[in-house]
Protein backbone atom coordinates (compact mmCIF):
# COMPACT_ATOMS: atom_id res chain seq x y z
CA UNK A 1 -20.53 48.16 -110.51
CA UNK A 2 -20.35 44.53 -111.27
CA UNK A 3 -24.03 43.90 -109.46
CA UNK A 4 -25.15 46.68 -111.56
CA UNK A 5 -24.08 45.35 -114.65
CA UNK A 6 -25.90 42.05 -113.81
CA UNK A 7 -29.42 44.11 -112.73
CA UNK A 8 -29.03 45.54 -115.84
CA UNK A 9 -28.38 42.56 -118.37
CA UNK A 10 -31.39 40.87 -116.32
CA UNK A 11 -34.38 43.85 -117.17
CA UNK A 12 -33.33 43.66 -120.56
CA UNK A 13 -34.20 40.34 -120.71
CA UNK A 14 -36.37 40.24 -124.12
CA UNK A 15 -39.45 37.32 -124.00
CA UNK A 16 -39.84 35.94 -127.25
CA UNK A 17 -43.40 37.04 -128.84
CA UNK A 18 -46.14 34.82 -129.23
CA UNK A 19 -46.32 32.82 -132.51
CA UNK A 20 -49.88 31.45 -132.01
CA UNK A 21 -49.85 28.99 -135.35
CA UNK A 22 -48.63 25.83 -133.28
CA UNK A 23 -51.58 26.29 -130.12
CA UNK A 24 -54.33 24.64 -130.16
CA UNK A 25 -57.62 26.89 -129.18
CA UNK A 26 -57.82 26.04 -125.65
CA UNK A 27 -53.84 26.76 -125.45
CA UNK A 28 -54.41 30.36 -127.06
CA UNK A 29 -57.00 31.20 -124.40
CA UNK A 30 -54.93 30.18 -121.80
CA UNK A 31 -52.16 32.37 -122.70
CA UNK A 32 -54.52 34.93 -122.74
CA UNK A 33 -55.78 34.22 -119.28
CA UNK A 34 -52.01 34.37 -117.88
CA UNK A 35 -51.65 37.41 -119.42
CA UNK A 36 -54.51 38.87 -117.99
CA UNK A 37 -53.65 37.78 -114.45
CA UNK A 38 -50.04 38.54 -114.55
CA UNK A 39 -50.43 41.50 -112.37
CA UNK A 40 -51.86 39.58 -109.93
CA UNK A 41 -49.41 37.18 -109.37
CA UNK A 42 -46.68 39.53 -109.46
CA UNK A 43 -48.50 40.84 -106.03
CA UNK A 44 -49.55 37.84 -104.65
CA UNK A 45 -45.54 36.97 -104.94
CA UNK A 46 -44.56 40.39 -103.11
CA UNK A 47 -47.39 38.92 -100.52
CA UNK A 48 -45.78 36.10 -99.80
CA UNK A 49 -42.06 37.22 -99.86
CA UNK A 50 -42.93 39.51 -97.26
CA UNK A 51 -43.56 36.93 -94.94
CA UNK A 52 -40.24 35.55 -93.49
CA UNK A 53 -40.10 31.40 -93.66
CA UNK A 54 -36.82 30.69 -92.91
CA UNK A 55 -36.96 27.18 -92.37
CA UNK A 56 -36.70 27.36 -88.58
CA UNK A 57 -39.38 30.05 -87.92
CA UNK A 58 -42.21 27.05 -88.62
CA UNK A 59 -44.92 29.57 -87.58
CA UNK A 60 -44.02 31.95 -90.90
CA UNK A 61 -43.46 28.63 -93.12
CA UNK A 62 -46.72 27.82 -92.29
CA UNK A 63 -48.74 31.59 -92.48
CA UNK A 64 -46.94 31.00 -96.09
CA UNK A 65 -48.38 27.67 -96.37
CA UNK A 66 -51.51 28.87 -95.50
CA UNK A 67 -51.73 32.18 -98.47
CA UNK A 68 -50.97 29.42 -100.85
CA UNK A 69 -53.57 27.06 -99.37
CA UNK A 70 -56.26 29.80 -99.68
CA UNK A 71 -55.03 30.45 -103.52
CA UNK A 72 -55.62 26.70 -104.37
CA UNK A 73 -58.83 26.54 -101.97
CA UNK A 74 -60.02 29.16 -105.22
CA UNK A 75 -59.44 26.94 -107.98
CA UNK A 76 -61.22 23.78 -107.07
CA UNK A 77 -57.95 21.85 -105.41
CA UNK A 78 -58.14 19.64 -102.21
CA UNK A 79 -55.70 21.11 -99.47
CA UNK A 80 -54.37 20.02 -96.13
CA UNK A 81 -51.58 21.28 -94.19
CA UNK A 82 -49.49 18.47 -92.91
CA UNK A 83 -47.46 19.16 -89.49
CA UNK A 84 -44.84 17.34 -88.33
CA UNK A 85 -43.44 16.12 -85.20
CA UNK A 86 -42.53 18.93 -82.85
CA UNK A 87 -38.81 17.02 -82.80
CA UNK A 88 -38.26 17.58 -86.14
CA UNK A 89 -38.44 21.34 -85.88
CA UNK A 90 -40.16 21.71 -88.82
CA UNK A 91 -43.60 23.47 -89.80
CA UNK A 92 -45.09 20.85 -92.45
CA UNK A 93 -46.01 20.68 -96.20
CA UNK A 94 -48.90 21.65 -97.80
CA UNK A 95 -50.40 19.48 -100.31
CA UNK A 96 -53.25 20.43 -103.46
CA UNK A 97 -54.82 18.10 -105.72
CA UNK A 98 -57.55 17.46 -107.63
CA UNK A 99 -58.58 13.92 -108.68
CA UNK A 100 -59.45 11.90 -112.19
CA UNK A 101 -58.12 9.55 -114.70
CA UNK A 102 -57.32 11.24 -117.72
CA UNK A 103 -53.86 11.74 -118.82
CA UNK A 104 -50.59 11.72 -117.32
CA UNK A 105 -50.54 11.97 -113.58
CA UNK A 106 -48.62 15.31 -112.09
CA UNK A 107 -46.60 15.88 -109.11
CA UNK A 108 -45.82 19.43 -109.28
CA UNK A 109 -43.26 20.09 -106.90
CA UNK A 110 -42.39 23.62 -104.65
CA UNK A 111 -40.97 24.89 -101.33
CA UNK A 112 -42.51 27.03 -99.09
CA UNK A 113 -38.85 28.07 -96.60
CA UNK A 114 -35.97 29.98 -97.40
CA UNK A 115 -32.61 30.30 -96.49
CA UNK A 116 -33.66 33.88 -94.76
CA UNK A 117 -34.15 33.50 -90.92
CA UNK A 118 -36.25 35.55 -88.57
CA UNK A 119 -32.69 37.83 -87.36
CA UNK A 120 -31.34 37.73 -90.98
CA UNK A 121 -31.45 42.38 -92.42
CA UNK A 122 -33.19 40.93 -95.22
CA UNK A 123 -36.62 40.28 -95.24
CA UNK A 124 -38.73 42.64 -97.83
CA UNK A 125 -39.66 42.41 -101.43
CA UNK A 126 -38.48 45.89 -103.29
CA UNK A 127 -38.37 47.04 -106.42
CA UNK A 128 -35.51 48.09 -107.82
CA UNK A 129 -36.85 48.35 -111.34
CA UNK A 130 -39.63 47.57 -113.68
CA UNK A 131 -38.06 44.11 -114.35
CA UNK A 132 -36.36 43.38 -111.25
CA UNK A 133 -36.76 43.22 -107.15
CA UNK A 134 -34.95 41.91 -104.40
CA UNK A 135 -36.75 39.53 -102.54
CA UNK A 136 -35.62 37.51 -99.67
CA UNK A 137 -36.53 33.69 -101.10
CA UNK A 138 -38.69 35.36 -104.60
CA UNK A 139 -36.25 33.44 -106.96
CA UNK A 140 -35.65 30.35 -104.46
CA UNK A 141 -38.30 29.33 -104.70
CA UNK A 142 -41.23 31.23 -104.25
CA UNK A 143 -41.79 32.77 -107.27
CA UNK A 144 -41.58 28.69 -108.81
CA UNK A 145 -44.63 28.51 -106.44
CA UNK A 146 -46.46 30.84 -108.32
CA UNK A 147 -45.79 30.20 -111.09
CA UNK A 148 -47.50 26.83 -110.18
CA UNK A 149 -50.05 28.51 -108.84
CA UNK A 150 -51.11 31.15 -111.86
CA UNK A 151 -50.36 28.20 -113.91
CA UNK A 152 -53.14 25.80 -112.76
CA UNK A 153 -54.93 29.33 -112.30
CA UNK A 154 -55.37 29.73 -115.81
CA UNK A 155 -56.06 26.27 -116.71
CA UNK A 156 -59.21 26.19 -114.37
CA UNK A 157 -60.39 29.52 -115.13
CA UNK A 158 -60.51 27.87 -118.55
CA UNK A 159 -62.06 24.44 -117.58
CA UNK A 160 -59.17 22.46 -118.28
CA UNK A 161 -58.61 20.47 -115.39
CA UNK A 162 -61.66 18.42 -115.83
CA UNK A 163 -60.96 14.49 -114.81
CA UNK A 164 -56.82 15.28 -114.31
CA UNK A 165 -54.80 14.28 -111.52
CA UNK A 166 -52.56 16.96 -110.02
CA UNK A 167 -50.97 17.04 -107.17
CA UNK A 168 -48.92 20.19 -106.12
CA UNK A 169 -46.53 19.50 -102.87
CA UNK A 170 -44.91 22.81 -101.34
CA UNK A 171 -42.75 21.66 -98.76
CA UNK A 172 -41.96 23.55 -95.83
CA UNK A 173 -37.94 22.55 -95.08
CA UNK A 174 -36.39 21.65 -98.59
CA UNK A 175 -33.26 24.06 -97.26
CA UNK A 176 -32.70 22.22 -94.31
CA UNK A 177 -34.16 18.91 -94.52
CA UNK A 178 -36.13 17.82 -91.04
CA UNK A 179 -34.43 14.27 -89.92
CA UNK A 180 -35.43 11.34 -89.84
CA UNK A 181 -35.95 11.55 -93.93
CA UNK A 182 -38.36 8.68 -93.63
CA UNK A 183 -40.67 10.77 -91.76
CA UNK A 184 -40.26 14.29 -93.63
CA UNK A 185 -40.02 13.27 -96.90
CA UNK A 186 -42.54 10.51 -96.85
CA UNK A 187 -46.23 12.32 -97.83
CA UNK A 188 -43.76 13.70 -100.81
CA UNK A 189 -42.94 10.04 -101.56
CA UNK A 190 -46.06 8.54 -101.20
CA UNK A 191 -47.44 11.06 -103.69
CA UNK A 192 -44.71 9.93 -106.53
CA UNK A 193 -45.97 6.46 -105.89
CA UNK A 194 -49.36 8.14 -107.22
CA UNK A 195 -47.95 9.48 -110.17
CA UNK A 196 -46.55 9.37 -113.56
CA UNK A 197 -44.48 12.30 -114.01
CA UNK A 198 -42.80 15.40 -111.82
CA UNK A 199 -42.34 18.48 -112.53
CA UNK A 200 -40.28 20.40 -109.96
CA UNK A 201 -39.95 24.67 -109.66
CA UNK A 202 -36.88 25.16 -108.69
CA UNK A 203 -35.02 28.39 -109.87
CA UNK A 204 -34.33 28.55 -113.51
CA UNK A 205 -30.81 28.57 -114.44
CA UNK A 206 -31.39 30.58 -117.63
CA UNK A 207 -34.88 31.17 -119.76
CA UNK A 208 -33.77 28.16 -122.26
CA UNK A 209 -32.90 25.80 -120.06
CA UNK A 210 -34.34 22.93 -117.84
CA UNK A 211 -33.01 20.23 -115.47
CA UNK A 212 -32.88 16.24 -115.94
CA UNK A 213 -30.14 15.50 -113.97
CA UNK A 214 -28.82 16.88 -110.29
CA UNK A 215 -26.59 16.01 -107.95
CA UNK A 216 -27.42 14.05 -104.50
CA UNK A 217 -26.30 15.82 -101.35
CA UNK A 218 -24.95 14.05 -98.36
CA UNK A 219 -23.81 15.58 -94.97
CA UNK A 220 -20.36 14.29 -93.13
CA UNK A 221 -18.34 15.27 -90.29
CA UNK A 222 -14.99 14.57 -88.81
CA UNK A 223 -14.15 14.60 -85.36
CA UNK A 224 -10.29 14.45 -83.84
CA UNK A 225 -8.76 13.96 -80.82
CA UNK A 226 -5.63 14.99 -79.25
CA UNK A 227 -3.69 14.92 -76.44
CA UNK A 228 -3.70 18.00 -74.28
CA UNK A 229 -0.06 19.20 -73.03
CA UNK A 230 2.39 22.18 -72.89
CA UNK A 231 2.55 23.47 -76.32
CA UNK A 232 6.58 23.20 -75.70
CA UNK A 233 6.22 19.25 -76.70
CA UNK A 234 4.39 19.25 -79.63
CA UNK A 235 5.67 16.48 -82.36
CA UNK A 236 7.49 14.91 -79.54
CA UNK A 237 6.86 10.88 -79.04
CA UNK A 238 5.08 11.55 -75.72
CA UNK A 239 2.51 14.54 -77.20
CA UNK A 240 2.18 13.51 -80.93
CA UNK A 241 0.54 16.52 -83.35
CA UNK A 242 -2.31 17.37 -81.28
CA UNK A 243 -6.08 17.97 -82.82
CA UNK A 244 -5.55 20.93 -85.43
CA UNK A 245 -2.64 19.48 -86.66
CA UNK A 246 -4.15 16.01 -87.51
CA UNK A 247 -7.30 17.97 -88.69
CA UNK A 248 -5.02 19.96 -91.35
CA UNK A 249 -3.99 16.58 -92.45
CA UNK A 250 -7.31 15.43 -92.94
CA UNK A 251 -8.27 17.98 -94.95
CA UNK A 252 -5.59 18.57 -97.04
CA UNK A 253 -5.96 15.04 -97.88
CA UNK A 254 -9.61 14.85 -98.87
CA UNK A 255 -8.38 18.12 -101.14
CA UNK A 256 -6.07 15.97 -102.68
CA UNK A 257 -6.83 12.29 -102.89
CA UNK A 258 -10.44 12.66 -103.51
CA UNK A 259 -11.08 15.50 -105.45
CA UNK A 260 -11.11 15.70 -109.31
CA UNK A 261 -13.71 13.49 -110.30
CA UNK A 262 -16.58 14.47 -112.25
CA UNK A 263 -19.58 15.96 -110.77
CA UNK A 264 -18.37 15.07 -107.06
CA UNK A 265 -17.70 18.08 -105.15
CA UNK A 266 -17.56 18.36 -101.27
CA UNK A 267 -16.96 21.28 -98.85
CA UNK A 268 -15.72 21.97 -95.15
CA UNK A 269 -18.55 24.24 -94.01
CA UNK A 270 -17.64 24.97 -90.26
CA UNK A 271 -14.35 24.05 -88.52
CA UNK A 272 -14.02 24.25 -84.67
CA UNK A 273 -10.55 23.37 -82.94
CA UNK A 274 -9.07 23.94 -79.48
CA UNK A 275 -8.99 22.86 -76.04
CA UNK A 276 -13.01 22.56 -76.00
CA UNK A 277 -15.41 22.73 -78.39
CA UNK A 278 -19.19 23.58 -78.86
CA UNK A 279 -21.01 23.06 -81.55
CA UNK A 280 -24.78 23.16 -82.34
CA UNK A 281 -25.90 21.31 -85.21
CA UNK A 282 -29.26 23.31 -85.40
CA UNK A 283 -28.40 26.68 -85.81
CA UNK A 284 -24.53 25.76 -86.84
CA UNK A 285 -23.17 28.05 -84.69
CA UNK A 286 -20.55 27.33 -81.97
CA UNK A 287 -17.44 28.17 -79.59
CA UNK A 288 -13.95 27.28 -79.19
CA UNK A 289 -11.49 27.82 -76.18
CA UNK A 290 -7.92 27.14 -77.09
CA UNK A 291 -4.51 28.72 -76.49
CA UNK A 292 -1.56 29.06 -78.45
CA UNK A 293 0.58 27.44 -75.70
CA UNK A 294 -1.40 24.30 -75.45
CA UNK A 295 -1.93 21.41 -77.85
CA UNK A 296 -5.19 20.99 -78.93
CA UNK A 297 -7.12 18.64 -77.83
CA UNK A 298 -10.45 18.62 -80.06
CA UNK A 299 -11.61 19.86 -83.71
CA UNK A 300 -14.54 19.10 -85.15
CA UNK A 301 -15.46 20.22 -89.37
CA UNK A 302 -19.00 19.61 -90.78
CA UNK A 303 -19.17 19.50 -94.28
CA UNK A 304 -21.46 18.89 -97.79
CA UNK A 305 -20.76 16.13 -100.13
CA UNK A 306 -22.30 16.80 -103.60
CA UNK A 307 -22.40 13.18 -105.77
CA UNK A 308 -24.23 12.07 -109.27
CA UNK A 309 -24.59 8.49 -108.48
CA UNK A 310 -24.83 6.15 -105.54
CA UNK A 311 -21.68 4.61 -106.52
CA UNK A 312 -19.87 8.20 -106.58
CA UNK A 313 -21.03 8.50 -103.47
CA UNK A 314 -19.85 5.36 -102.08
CA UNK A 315 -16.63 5.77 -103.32
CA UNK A 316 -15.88 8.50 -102.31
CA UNK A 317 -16.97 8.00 -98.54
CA UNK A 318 -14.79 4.65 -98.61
CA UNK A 319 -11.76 7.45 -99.57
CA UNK A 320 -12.55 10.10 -97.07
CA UNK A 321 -12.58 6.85 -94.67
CA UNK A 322 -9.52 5.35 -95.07
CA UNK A 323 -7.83 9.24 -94.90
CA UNK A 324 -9.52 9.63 -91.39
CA UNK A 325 -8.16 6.34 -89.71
CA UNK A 326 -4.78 7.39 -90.87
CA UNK A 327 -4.25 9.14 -88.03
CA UNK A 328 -0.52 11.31 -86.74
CA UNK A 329 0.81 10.64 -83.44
CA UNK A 330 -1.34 10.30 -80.75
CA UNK A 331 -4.66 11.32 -82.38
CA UNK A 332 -7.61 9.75 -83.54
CA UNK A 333 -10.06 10.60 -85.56
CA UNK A 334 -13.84 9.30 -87.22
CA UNK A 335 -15.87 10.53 -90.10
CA UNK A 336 -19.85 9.95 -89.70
CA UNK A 337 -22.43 10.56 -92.96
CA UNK A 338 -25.30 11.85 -93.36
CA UNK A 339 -28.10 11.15 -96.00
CA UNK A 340 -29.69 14.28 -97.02
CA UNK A 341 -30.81 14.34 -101.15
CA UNK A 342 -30.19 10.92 -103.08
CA UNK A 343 -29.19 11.92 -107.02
CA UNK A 344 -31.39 12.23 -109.66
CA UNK A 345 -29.74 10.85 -112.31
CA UNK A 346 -30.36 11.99 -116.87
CA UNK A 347 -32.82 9.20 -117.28
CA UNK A 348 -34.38 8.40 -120.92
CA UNK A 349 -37.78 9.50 -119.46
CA UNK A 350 -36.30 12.65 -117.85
CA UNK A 351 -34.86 13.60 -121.49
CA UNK A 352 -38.28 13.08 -123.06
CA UNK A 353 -40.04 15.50 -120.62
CA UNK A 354 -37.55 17.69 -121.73
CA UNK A 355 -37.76 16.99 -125.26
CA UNK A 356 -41.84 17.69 -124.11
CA UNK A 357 -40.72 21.24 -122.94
CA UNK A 358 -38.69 22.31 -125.97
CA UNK A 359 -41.99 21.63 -128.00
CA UNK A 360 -44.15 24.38 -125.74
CA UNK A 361 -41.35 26.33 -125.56
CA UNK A 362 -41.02 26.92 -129.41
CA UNK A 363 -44.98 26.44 -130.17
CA UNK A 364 -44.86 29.89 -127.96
CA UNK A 365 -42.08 31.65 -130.00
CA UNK A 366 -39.82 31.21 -126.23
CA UNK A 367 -36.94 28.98 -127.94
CA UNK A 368 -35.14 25.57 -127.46
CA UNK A 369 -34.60 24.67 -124.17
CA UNK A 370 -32.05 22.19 -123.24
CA UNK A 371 -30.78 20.19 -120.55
CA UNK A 372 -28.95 22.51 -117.87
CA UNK A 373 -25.27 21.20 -116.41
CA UNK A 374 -26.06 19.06 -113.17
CA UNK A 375 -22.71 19.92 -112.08
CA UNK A 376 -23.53 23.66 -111.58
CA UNK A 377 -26.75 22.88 -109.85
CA UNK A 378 -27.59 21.75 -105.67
CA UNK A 379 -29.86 18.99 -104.79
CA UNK A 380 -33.60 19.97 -104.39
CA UNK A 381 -37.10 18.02 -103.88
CA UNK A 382 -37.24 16.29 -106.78
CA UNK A 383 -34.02 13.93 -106.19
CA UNK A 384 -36.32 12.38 -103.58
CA UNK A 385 -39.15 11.12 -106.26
CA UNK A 386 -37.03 10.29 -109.00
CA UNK A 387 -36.51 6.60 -108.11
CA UNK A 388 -40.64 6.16 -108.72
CA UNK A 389 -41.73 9.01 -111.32
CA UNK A 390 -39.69 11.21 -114.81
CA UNK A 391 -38.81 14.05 -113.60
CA UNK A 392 -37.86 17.43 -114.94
CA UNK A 393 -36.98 20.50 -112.62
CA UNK A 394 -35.82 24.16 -112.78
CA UNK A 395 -39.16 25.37 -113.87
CA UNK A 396 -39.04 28.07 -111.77
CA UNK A 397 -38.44 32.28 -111.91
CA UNK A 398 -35.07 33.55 -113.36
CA UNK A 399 -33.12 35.65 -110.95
CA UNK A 400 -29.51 36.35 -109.37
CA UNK A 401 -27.83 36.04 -106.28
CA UNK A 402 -30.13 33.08 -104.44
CA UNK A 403 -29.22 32.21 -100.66
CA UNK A 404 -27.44 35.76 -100.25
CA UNK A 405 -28.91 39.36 -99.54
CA UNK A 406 -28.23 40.74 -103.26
CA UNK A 407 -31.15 37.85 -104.03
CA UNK A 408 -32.95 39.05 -107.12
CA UNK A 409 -36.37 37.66 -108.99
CA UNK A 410 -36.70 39.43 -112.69
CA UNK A 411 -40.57 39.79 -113.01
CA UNK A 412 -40.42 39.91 -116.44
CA UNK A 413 -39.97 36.22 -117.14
CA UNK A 414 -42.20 35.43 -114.55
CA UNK A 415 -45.54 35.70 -117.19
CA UNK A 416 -43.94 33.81 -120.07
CA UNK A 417 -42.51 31.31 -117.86
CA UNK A 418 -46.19 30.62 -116.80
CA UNK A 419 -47.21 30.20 -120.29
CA UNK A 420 -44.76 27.71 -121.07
CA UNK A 421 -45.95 25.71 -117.17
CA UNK A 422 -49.17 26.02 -118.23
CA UNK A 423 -49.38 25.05 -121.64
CA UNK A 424 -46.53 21.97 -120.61
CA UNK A 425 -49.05 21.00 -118.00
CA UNK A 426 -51.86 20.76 -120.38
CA UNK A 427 -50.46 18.81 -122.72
CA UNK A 428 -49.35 15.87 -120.44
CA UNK A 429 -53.17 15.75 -118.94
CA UNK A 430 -54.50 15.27 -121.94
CA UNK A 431 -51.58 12.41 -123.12
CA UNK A 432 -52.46 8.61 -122.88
């Protein structure tokens, strides 16, 4: 009833009318020209959810890649797919542009995966409504792909992208990040260095609002060791606590010495314990043999740490640290980190693209739009550039339940939320 409820709050969703007396000429006619293609995207988005790209089936990422590729290949853009090593186990990006000098230079930034592998039951756009469909990955993030797409669309069916500097980058792993980042992440880099301002697609949190500020993401794992006797001399001075035990402690620990601050979250994903373990950090999946008569020898827990700052993030590792090496009777335990998404932090420049947006947003009769809670928001593509270019994200499609199988895209934000991209992206072009 509850999932109801929500389907049914979404496709009532009312789009503000058009209030034309703020838009310049060339800005009317593009509205007009989203309008009249709206259709169209709303099928070339079924077209492309219908085509599983989990991150780890590379060969859909890329038949994605490639629908896209032929959509920009249409509207006067330079493409190229961009593989990457076969040891990263990732399909590639693809990259658009056009070249010129005039105006701001754009990184417009998308992802071509989802969280929906090749075995996952859901894989197929479907209607549920006139407003909204489920769709495996059509709120994150593929419908903020199209709405790039229809976007710069309109603006060069209207011969507005004369002498501007765009670059779109869809990658093809932003839900799992390929390793090393210095080799996945660097044509996305490289491109920022190009630029003056990003503009990332990201699911929208809510029709009014936008994102300067999100949270870095970092990986970390604990490993413990025990020593493996009769259960009947557990705590004793010869056995000590044993694995589990001294993994408890751990964690507990981290739950309450470290937790509390603001913005810093972080989360036990997968926990293994017992006499042997098995884990594989690719498909995070794995085994564990153990019995209830024997002290455990081995646990392993992998875990997300969620951080606004570099210096939050610091800190916080030099806590979990000094928790790990605390270790009960003979066990011992380490903690290793892993880099993932730096932070992108609520710069001046990032509050002036979204001071940019509001503009647009009530030129079109859409509404203030204001700066969306970093704390309730994940780490995405954008974190990466913000060091080098302003940045402003959650441009994308409005929706419900993203990364689960009740996923939802409401198509009737998709055409205003265009407007807004398009209009937004015209505006900076033609700035000094």
């Amino acid at each position: 009833m509850k999932h109801i409820c929500i389907l049914i709050i979404l496709s009532l969703i009312s789009i503000p009318s058009i209030s034309a007396q703020k838009l310049s000429r060339a800005e009317k006619k593009l509205v007009s020209t989203i309008e009249k293609n709206n259709s169209e995207a709303i099928e070339f988005l079924e077209q492309v959810v219908n085509v599983n790209s989990g991150t780890l089936n590379t060969k859909g990422v890329k038949e994605v890649g490639m629908l896209f590729k032929g959509a920009f290949d249409g509207i006067g853009f330079d493409t190229r797919w961009i593989s990457m090593p076969a040891e990263l186990n990732r399909a590639g990006h693809l990259f658009a542009e056009t070249k010129g000098t005039n105006g701001k230079k754009l990184l417009l930034i998308g992802h071509l995966d989802t969280v929906f592998e090749e075995d996952s039951p859901f894989q197929k756009f479907k209607r549920l409504n006139d407003s909204i469909a489920h769709a495996p990955g059509g709120n994150d993030m593929k419908g903020g792909d199209v709405i790039v797409l229809y976007a710069l669309k309109a603006l060069y069916e209207n011969d507005l992208l004369d002498d501007a500097q765009i670059i779109v980058a869809f990658t093809g792993d932003e839900e799992s990040t390929g390793k090393p980042l210095d080799i996945s992440r660097k044509d996305l880099i490289d491109a920022a260095k190009r630029s003056d301002i990003a503009l990332g697609f990201e699911t929208s949190t809510g029709f009014n609002y936008a994102t300067v500020a999100r949270r870095g993401a970092s990986g970390w794992k604990v490993e413990v060791t025990g020593k493996r006797a009769h259960s009947s001399g557990v705590f004793n001075e010869r056995v000590g606590a044993g694995a589990i035990f001294e993994m408890s402690r751990i964690l507990n620990a981290f739950y309450t010495e470290v937790r509390g601050e603001e913005y810093l979250t972080f989360n036990p994903g997968a926990l293994l314990g017992g006499t042997f373990v098995d884990f594989d950090a690719t498909t995070s999946k794995g085994t564990a043999f153990g019995k209830s008569n024997v002290v455990a020898q081995t646990a392993v827990v992998r875990g997300g740490l969620r951080f606004i700052s570099e210096e939050q993030k610091e800190n916080a590792r030099a806590k979990m640290r000094a928790i790990v090496a605390n270790n009960l009777p003979h066990t011992t335990a380490t903690i290793s980190f892993t880099d993932s998404y730096p932070s992108m932090g609520p710069t001046e420049g990032n509050k002036n693209l979204l001071q940019q947006l509001n503009v647009v947003s009530k030129d079109l009769g859409q509404g203030d739009v204001i700066g969306y809670d970093p704390g309730k928001r994940g780490a995405a593509d954008t974190s990466f550039v913000a060091k080098y270019v302003d940045c402003l994200d959650g441009l994308g499609t409005m929706g419900s339940g993203a990364h689960t199988p009740q996923e939802t895209v409401n198509l009737n934000t998709v055409e205003a939320l265009t407007k807004r991209t398009a209009v937004l992206i015209y505006r900076l072009i033609n700035q000094e």
